[in-house]
Protein backbone atom coordinates (compact mmCIF):
# COMPACT_ATOMS: atom_id res chain seq x y z
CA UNK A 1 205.58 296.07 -25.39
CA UNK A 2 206.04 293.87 -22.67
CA UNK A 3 202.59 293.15 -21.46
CA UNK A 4 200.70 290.33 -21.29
CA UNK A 5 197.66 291.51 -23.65
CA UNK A 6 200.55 292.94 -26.75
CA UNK A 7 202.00 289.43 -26.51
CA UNK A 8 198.32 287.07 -26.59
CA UNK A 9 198.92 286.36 -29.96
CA UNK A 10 202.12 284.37 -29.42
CA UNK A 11 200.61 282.63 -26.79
CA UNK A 12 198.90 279.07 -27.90
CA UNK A 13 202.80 278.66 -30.26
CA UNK A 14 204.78 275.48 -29.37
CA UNK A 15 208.05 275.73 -28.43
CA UNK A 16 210.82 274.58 -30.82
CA UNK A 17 214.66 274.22 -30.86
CA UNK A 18 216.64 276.60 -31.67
CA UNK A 19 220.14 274.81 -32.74
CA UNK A 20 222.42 277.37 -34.04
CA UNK A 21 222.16 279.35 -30.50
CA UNK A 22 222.99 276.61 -28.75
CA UNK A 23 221.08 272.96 -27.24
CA UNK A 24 219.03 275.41 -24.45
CA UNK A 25 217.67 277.89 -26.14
CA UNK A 26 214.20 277.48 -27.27
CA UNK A 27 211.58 279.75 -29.54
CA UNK A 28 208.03 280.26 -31.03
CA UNK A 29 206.49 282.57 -33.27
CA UNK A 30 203.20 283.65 -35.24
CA UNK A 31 202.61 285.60 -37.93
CA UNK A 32 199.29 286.96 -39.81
CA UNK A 33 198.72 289.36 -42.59
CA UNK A 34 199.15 292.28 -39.80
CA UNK A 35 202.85 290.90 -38.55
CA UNK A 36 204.54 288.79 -36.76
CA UNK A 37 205.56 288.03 -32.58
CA UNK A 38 208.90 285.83 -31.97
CA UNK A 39 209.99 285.22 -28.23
CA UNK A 40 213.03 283.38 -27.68
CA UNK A 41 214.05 281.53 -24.06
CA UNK A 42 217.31 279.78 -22.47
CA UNK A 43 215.30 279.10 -19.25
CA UNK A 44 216.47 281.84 -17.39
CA UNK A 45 214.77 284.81 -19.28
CA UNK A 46 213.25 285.35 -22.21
CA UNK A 47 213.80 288.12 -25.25
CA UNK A 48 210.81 288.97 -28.32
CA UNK A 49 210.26 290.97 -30.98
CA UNK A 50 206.79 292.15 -32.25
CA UNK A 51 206.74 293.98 -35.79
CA UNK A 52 203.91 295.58 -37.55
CA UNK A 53 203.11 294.90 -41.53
CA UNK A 54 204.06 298.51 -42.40
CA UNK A 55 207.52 297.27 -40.94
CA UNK A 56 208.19 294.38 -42.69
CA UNK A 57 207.12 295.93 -46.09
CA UNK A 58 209.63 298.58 -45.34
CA UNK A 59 212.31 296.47 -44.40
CA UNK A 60 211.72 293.74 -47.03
CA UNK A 61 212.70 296.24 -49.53
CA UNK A 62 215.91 296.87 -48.65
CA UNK A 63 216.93 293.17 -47.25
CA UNK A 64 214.43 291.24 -49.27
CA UNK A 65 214.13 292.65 -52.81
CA UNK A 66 213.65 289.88 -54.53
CA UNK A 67 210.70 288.64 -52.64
CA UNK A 68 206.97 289.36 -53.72
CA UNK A 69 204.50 288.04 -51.47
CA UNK A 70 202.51 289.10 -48.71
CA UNK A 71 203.16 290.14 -45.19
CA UNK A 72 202.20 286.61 -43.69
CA UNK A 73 204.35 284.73 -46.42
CA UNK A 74 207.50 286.87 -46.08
CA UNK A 75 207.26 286.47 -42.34
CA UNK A 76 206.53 282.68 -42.23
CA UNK A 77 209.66 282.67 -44.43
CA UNK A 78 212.28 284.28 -42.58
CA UNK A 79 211.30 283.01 -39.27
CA UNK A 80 211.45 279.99 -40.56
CA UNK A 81 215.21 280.76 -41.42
CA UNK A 82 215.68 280.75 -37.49
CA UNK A 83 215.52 276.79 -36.89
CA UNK A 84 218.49 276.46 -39.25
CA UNK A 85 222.31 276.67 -38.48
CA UNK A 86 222.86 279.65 -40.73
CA UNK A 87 222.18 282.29 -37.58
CA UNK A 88 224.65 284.61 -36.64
CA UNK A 89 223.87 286.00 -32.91
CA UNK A 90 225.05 289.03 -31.59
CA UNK A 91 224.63 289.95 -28.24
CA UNK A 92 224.19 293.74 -27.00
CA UNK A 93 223.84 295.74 -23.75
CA UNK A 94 225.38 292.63 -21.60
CA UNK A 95 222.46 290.67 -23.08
CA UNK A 96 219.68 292.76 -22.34
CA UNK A 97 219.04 292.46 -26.45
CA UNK A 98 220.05 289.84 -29.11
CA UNK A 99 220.84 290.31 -32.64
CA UNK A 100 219.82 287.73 -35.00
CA UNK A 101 221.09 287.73 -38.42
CA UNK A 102 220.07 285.60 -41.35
CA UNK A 103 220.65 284.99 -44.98
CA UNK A 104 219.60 282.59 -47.53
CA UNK A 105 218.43 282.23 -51.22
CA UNK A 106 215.34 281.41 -53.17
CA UNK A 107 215.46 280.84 -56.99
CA UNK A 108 219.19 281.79 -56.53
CA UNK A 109 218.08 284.77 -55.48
CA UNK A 110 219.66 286.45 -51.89
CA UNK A 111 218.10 288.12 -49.50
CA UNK A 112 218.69 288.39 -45.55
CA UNK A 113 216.95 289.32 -42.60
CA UNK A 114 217.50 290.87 -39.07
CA UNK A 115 215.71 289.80 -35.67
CA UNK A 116 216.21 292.36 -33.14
CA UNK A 117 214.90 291.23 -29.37
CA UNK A 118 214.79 292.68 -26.33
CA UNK A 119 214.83 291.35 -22.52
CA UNK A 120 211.12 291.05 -21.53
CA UNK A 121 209.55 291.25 -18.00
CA UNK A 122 210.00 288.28 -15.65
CA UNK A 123 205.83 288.47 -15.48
CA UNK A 124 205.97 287.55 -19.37
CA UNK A 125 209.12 284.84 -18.78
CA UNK A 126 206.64 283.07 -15.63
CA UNK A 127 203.60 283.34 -18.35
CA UNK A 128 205.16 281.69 -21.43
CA UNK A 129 207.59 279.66 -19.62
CA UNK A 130 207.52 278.86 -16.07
CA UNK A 131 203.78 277.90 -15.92
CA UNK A 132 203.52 275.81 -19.02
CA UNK A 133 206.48 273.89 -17.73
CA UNK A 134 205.33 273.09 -14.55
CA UNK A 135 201.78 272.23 -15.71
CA UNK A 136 203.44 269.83 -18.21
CA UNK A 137 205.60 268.43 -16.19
CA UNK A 138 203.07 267.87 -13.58
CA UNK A 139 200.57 266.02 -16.42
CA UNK A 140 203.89 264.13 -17.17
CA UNK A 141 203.70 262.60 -13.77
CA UNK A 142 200.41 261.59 -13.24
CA UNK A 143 200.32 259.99 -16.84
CA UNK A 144 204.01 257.79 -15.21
CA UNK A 145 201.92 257.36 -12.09
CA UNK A 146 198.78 256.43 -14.27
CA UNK A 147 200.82 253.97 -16.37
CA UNK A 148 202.79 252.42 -13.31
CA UNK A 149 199.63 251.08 -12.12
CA UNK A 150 198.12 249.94 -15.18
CA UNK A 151 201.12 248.10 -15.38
CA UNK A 152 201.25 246.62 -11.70
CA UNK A 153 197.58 245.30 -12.58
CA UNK A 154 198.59 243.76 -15.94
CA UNK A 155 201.29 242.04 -14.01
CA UNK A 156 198.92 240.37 -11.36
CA UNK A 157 197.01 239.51 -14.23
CA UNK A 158 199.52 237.51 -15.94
CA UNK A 159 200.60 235.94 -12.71
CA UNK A 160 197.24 234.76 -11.90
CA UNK A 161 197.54 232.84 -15.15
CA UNK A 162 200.51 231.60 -15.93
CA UNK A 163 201.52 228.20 -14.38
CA UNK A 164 204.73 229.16 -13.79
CA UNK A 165 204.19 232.83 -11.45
CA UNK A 166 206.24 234.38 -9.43
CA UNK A 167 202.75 234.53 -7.13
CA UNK A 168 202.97 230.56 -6.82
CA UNK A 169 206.44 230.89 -5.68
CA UNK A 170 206.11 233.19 -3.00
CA UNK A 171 202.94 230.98 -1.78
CA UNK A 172 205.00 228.09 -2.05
CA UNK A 173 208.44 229.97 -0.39
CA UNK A 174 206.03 230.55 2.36
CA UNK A 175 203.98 227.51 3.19
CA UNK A 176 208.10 225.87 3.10
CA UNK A 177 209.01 228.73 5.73
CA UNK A 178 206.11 227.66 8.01
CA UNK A 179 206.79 224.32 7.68
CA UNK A 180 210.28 224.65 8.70
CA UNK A 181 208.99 226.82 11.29
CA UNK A 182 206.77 224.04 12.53
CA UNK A 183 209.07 221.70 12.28
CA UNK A 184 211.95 223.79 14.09
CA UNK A 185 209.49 224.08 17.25
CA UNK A 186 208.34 220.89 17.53
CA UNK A 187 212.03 219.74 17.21
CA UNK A 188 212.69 222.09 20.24
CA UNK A 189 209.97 220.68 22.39
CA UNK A 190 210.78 217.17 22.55
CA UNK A 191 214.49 217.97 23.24
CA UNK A 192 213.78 220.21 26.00
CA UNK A 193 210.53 218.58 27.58
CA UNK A 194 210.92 215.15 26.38
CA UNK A 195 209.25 213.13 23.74
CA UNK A 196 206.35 211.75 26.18
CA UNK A 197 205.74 215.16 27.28
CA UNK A 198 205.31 216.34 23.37
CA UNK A 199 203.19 212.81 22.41
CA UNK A 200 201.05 214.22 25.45
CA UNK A 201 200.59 217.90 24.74
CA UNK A 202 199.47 216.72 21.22
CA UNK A 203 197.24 213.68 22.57
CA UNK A 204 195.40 216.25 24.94
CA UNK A 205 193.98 218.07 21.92
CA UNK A 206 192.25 214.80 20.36
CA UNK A 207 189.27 214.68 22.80
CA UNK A 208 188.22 210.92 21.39
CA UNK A 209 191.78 209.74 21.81
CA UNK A 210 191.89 210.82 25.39
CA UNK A 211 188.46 209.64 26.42
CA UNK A 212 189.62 206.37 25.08
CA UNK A 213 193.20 206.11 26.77
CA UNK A 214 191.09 207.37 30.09
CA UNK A 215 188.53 204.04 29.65
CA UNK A 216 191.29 201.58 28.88
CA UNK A 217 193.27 203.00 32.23
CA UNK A 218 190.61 202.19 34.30
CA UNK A 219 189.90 198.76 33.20
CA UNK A 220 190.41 195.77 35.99
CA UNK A 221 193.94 195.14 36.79
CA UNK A 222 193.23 191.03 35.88
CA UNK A 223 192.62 191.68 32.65
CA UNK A 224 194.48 191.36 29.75
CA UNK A 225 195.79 194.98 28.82
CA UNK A 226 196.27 193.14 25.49
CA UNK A 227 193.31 192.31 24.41
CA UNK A 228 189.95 194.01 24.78
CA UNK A 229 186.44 192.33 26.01
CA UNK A 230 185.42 190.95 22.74
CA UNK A 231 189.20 189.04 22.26
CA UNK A 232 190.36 191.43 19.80
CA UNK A 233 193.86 193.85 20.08
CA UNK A 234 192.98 197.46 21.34
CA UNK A 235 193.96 200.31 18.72
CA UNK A 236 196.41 201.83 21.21
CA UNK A 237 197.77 199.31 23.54
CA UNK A 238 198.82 201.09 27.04
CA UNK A 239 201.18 199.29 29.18
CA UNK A 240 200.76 200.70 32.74
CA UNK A 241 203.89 199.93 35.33
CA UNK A 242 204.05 200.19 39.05
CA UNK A 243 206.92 201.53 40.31
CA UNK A 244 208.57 202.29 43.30
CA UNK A 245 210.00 205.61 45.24
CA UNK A 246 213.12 204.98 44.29
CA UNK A 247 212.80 203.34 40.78
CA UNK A 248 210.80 206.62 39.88
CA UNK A 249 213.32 209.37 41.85
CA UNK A 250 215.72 207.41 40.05
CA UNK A 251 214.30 207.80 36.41
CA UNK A 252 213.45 211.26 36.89
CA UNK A 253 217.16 212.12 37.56
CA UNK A 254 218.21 210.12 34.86
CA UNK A 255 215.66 212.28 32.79
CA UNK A 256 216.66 215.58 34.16
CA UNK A 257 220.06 214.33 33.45
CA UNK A 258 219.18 213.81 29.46
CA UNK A 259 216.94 217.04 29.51
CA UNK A 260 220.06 218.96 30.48
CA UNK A 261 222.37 217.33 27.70
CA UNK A 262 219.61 217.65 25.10
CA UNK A 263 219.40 221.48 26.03
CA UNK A 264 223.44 221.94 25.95
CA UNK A 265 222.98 220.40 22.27
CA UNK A 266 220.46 223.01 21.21
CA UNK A 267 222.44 225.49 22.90
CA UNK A 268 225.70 224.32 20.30
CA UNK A 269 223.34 223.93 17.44
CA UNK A 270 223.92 220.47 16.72
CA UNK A 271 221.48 218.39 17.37
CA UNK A 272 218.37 220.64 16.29
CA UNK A 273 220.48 220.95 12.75
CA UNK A 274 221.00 217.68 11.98
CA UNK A 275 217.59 216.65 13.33
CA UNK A 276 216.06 219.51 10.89
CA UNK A 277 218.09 218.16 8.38
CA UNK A 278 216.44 214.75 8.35
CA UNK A 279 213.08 216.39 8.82
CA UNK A 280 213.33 218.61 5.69
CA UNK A 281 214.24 215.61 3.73
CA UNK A 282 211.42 213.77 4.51
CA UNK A 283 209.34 216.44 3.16
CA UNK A 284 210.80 216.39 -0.20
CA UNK A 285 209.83 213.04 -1.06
């Protein structure tokens, strides 16, 4: 009785609650003109009965006299007496077999029935159990995995067209955070290496503006640094001074001197933050 091939029939029924033996235990049945299968599970084993039509007609007559119908109707209507909470359950043999007991009426008319099922082979519990769980759990997941990304791509969707995205914000959080970046650094550079030496790093990148500075270097000394040949103001007036040993030993102390005080302020923090702070406001307007 408890191989695979005596219990085929069974196979393609759904599982269904059970609620009078309790919120684990599951069944399925079929029934046809020559009987009927039930199995019965709790998810640690599984029990089943399997009963012949010369059974049934036998039995009907003493439990279920007032019923006259075929094999296939009288079993459809007692194991359909199983989903409902008037079940008592017996257990026998430490649970190696499970008494089911039910009673009801039709017309007003009584009659009962008896479900008697035995332990079955763990190779019939992994069969009608084990395997259809997994595979549905597994089809569960790819369907969540399937549906996760179908709703990751609706979501780029909307965000692409809405005015108001959360993609626009993060573009916008971080063209800010590279501005502040930018403007962090450059802060840093002309407190540590001065502001000429910044003005000149920048200037040496603007080939034109270089080439022009170079030209208006070289001009005659007796000329006018203010004015160019044809009378009119240069575009970048360059005042060139001539200085001596001393003055220039002199000022590059003194500008060591204010090199080392700027750094001791970036060191503290206070200068770069309040220098930042005036920065960032300017880009707000």
């Amino acid at each position: 009785m408890s191989k695979l091939e005596q219990w085929k029939l069974v196979e393609e029924a759904k599982w269904g609650p059970l609620p009078s033996l309790g919120p684990e235990w599951m069944g399925k049945s079929f029934t046809n003109e020559r009987g009927y299968q039930v199995l019965l599970t709790n998810g640690c084993g599984i029990w089943g009965e399997s009963r012949r039509a010369k059974y049934i007609i036998d039995k009907a007559e003493d439990w279920a006299p007032c019923l006259e119908a075929g094999v296939e109707e009288i079993s459809s209507l007692v194991l359909s007496e199983l989903t409902k909470q008037n079940v008592e359950v017996l257990w026998i043999e430490e649970k190696q077999c499970v008494l089911l007991k039910v009673s009801s009426k039709l017309n007003n008319l009584s009659y009962r029935w008896e479900f008697e099922l035995n332990r079955l082979t763990d190779e019939l519990f992994k069969h009608h159990w084990v395997i259809p769980m997994f595979v549905q759990v597994c089809h569960l997941g790819l369907q969540v995995r399937q549906l996760t990304k179908e709703v990751e791509q609706k979501k780029t969707q909307l965000e692409e067209l809405l005015p108001d995205n959360k993609l626009a914000t993060k573009t916008s959080n971080k063209t800010s955070k590279s501005k502040n970046s930018l403007l962090e650094s450059a802060t840093e550079r002309v407190c540590v290496s001065g502001p000429w030496a910044a003005m000149q790093e920048h200037i040496s990148l603007s080939p034109d503006i270089m080439k022009y500075v170079n030209t208006f270097q070289l001009q005659a000394p007796d000329e006018n640094p203010s004015k160019s040949k044809t009378g009119k103001a240069p575009a970048i007036p360059v005042l060139v001074d001539v200085e001596t040993e001393a003055e220039i030993e002199a000022r590059e102390a003194e500008e060591q001197k204010k090199r080392r005080a700027k750094i001791q302020e970036i060191t503290q923090g206070t200068n770069v933050q309040s220098i930042q702070g005036k920065k960032k406001k300017k880009l707000k307007i």
